[in-house]
PDB file of N, CA and C in Angstrom:
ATOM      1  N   UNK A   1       0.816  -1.177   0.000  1.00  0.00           N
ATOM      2  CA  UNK A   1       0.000   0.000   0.000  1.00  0.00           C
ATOM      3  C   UNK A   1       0.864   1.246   0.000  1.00  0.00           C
ATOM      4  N   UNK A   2       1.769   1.492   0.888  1.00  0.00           N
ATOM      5  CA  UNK A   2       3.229   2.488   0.667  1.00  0.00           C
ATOM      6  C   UNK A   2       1.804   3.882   1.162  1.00  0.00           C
ATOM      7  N   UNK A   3       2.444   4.684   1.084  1.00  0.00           N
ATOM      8  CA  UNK A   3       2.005   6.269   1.582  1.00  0.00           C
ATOM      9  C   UNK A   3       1.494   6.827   0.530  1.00  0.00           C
ATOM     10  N   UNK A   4       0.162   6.698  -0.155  1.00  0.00           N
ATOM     11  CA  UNK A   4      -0.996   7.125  -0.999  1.00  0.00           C
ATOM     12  C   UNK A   4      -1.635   8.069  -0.772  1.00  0.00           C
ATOM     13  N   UNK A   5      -1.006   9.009   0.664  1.00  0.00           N
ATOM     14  CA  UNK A   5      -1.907   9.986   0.935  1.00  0.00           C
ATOM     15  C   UNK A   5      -1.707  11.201  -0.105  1.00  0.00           C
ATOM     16  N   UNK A   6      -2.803  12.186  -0.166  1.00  0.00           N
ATOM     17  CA  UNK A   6      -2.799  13.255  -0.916  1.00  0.00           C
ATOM     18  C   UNK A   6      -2.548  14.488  -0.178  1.00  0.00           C
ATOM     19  N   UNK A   7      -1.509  15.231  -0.768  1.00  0.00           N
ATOM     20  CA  UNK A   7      -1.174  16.078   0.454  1.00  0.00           C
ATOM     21  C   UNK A   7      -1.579  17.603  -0.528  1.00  0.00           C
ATOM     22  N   UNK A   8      -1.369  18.652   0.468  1.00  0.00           N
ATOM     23  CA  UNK A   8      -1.923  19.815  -0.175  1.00  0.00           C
ATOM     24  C   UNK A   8      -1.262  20.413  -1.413  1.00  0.00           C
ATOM     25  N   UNK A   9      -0.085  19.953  -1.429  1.00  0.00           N
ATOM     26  CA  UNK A   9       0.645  20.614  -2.572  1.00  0.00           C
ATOM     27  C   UNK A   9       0.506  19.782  -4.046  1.00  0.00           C
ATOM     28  N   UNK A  10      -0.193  18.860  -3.347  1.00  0.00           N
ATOM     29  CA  UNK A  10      -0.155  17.553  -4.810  1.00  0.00           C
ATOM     30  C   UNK A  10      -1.576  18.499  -5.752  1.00  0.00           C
ATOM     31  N   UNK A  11      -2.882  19.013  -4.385  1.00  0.00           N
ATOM     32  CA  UNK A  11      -4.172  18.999  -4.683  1.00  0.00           C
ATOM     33  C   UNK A  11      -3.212  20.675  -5.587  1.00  0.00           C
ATOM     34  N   UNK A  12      -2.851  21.494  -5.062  1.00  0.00           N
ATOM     35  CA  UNK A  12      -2.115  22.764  -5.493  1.00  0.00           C
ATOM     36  C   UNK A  12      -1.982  22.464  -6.682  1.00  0.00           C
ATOM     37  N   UNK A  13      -1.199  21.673  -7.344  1.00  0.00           N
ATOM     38  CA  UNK A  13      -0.131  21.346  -8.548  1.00  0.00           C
ATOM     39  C   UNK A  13      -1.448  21.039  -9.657  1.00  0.00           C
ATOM     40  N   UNK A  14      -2.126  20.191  -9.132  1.00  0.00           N
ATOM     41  CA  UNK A  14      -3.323  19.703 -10.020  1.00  0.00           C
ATOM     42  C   UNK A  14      -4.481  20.872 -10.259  1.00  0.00           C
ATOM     43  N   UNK A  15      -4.735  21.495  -9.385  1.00  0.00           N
ATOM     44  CA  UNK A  15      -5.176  22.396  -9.753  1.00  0.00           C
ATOM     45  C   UNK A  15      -4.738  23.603 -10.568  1.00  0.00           C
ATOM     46  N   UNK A  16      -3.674  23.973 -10.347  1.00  0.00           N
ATOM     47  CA  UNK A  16      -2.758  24.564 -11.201  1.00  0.00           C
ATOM     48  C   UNK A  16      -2.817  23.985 -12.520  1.00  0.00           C
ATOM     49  N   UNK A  17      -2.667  22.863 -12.849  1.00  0.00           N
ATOM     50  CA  UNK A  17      -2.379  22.226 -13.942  1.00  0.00           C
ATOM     51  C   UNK A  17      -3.733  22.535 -14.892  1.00  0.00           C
ATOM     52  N   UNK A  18      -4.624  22.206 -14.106  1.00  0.00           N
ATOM     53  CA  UNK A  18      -6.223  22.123 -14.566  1.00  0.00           C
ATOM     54  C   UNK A  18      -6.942  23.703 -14.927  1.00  0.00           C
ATOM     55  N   UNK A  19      -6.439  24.573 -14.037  1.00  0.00           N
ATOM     56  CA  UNK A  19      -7.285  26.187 -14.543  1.00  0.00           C
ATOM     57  C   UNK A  19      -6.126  27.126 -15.021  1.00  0.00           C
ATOM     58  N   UNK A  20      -4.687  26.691 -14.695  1.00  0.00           N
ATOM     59  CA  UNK A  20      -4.279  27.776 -15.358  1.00  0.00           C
ATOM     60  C   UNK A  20      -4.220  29.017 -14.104  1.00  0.00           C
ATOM     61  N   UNK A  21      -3.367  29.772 -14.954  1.00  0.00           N
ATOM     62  CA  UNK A  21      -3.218  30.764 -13.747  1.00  0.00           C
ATOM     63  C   UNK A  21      -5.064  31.960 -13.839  1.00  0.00           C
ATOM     64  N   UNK A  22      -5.915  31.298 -13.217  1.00  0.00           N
ATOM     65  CA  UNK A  22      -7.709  32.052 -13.893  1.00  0.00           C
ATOM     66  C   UNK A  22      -7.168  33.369 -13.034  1.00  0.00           C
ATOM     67  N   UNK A  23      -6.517  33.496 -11.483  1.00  0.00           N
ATOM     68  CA  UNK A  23      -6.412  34.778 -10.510  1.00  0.00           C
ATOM     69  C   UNK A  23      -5.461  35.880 -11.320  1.00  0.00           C
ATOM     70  N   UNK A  24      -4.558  35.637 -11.827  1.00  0.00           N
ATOM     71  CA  UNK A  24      -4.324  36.685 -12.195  1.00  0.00           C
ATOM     72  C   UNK A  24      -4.974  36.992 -13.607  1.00  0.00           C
ATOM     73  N   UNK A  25      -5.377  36.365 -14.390  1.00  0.00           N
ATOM     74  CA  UNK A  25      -6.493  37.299 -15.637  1.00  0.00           C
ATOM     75  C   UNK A  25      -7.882  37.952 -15.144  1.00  0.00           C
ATOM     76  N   UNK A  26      -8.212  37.325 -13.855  1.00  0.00           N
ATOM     77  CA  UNK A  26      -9.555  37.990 -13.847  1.00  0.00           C
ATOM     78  C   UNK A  26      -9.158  39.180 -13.046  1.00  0.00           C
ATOM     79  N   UNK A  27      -8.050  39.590 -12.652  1.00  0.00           N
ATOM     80  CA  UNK A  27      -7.056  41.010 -11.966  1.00  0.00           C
ATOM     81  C   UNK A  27      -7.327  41.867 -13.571  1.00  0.00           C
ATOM     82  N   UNK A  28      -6.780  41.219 -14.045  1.00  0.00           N
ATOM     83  CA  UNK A  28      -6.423  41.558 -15.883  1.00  0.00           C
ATOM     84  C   UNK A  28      -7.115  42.479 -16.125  1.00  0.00           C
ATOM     85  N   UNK A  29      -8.406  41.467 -16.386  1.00  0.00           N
ATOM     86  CA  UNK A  29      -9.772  42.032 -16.204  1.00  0.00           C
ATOM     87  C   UNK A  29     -10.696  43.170 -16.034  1.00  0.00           C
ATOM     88  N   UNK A  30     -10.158  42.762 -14.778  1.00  0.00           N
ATOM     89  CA  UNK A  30     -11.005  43.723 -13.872  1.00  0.00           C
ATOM     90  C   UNK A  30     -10.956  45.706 -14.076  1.00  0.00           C
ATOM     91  N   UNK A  31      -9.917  45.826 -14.573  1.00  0.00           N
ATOM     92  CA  UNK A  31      -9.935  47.573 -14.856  1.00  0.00           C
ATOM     93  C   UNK A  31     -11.010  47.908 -16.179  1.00  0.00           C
ATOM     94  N   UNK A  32     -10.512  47.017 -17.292  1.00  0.00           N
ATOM     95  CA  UNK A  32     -11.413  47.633 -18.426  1.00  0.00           C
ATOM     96  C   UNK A  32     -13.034  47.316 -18.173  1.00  0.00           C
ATOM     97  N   UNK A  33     -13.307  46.041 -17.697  1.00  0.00           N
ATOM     98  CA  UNK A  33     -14.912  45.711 -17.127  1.00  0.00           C
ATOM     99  C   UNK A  33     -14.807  46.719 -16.039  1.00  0.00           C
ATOM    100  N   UNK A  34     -14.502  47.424 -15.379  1.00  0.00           N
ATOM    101  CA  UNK A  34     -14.751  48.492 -14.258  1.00  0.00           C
ATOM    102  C   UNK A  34     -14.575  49.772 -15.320  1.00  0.00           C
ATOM    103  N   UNK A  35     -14.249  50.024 -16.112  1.00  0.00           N
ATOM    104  CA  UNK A  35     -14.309  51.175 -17.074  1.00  0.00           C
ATOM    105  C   UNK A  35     -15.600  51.054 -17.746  1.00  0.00           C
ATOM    106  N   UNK A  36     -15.846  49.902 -18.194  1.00  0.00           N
ATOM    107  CA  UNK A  36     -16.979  49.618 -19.330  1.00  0.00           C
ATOM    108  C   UNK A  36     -18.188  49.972 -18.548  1.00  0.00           C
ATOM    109  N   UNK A  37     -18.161  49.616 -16.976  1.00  0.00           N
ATOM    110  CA  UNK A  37     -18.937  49.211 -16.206  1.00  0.00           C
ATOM    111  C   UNK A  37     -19.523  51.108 -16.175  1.00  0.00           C
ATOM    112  N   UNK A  38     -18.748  52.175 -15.656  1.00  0.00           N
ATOM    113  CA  UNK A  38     -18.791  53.283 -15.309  1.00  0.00           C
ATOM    114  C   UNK A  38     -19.104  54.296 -16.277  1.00  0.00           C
ATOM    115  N   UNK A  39     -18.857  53.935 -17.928  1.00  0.00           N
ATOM    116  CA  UNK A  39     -19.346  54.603 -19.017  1.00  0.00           C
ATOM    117  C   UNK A  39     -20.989  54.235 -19.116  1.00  0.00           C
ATOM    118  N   UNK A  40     -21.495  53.395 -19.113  1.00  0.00           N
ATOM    119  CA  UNK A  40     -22.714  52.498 -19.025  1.00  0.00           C
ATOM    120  C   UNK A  40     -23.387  53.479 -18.129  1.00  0.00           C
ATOM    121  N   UNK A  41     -22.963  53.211 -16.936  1.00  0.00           N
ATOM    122  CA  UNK A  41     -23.891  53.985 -15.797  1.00  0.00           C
ATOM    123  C   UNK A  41     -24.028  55.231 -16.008  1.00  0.00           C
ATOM    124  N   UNK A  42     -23.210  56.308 -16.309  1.00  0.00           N
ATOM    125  CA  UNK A  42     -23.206  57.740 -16.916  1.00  0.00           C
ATOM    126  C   UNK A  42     -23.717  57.377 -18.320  1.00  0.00           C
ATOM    127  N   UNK A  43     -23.725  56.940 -19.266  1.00  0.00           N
ATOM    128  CA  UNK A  43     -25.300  57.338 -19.983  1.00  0.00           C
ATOM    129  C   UNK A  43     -26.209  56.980 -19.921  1.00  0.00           C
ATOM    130  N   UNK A  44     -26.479  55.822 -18.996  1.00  0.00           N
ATOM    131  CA  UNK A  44     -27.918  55.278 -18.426  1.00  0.00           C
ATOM    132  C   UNK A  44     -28.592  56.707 -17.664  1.00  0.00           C
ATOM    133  N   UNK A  45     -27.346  56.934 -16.742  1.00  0.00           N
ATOM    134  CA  UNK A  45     -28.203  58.719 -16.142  1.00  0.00           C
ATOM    135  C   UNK A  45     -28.355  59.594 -17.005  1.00  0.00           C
ATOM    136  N   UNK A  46     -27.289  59.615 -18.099  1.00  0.00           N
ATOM    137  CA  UNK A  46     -28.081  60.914 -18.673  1.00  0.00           C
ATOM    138  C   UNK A  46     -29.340  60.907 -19.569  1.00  0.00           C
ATOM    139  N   UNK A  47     -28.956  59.452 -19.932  1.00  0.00           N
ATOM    140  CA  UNK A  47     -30.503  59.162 -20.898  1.00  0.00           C
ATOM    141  C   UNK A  47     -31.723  59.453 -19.799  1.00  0.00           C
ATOM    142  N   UNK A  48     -31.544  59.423 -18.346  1.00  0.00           N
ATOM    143  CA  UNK A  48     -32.517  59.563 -17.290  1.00  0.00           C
ATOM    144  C   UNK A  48     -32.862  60.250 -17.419  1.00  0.00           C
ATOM    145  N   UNK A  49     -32.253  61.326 -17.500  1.00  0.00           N
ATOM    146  CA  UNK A  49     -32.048  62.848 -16.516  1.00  0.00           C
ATOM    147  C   UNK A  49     -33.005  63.692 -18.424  1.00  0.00           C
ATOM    148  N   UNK A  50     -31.924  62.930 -19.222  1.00  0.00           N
ATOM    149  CA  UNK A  50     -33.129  64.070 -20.594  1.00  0.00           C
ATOM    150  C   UNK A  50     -34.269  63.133 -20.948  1.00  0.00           C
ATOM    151  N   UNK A  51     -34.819  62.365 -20.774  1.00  0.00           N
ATOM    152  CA  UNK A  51     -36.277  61.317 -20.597  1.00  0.00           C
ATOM    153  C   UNK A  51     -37.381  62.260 -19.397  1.00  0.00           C
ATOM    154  N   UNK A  52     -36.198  62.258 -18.029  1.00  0.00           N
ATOM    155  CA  UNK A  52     -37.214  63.149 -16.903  1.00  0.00           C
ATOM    156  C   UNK A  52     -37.294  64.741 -17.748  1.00  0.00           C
ATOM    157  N   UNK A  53     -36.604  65.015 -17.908  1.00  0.00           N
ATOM    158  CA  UNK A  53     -36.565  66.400 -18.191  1.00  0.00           C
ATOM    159  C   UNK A  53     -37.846  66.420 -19.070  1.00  0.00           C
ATOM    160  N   UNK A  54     -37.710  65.979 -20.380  1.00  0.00           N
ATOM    161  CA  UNK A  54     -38.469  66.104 -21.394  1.00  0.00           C
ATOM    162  C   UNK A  54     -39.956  65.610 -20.972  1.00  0.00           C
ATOM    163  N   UNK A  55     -40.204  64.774 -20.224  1.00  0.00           N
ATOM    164  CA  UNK A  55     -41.711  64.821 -19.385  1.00  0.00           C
ATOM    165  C   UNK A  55     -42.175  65.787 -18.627  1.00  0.00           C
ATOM    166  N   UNK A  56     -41.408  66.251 -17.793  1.00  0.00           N
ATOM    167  CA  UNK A  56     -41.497  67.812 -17.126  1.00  0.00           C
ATOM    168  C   UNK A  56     -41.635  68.667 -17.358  1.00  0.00           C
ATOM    169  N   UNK A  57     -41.179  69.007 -19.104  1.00  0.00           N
ATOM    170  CA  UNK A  57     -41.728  69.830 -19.532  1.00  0.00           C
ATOM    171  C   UNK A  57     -42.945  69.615 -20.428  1.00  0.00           C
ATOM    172  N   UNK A  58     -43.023  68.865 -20.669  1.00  0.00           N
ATOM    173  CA  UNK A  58     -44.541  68.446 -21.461  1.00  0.00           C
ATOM    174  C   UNK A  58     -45.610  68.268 -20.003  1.00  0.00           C
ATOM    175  N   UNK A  59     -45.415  67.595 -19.297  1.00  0.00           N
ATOM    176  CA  UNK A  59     -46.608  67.788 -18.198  1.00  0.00           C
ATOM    177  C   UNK A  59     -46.548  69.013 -17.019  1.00  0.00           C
ATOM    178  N   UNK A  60     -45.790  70.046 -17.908  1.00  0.00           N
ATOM    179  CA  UNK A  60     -45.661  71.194 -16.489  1.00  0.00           C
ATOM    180  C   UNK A  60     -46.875  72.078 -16.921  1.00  0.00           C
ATOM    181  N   UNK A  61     -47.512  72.803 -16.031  1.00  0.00           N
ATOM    182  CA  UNK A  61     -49.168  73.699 -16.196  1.00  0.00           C
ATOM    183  C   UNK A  61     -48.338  75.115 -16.715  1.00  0.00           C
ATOM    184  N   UNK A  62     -48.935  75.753 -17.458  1.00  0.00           N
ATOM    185  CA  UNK A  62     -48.873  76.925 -17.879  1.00  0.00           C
ATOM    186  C   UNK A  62     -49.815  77.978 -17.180  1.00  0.00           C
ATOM    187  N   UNK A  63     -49.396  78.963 -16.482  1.00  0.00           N
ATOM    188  CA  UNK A  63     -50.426  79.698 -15.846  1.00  0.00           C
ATOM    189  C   UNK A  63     -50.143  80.905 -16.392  1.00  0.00           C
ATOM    190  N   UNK A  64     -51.589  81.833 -16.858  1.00  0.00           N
ATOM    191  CA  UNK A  64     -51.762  83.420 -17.759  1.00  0.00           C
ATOM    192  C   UNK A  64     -52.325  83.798 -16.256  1.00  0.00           C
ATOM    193  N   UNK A  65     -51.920  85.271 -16.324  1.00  0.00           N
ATOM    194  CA  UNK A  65     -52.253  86.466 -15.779  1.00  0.00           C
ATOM    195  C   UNK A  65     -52.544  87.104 -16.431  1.00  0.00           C
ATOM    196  N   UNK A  66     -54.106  87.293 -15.820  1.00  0.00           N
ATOM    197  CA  UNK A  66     -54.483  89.034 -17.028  1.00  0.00           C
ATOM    198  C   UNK A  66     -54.811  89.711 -15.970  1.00  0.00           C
ATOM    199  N   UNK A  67     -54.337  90.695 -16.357  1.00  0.00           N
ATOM    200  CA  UNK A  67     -55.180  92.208 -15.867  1.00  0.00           C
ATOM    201  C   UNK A  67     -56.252  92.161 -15.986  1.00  0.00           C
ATOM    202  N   UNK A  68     -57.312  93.057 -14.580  1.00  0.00           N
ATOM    203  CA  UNK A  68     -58.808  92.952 -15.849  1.00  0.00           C
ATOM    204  C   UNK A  68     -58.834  94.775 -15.411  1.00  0.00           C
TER     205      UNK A  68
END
């Protein structure tokens, strides 16, 4: 039978072997998806902000003053 145990550096190596270095690309990553992420959100608001606007002014009341 001899010493069959699995020790942590064996499970390390195999895993290594199997994904590849995935921690440092999803570092990689992570700036341009955090850029992409922050352009998105600033024109999602501004498309907000001129959508609200442009209702506000179509449903705002017009009030006349006359003299009598």
């Amino acid at each position: 039978m001899g010493d069959d145990r699995v020790t942590r550096e064996d499970l390390e190596t195999e895993l290594r072997d199997t994904f590849g270095d995935a921690g440092g690309r999803a570092g990689e990553a992570r700036t341009p998806l955090l850029a992409a992420a922050v352009v998105v959100g600033a024109v999602l608001l501004g498309v907000a902000y001129l959508v609200g606007r442009r209702i506000g002014r179509r449903s705002s009341t017009t009030v006349e003053i006359r003299r009598i």
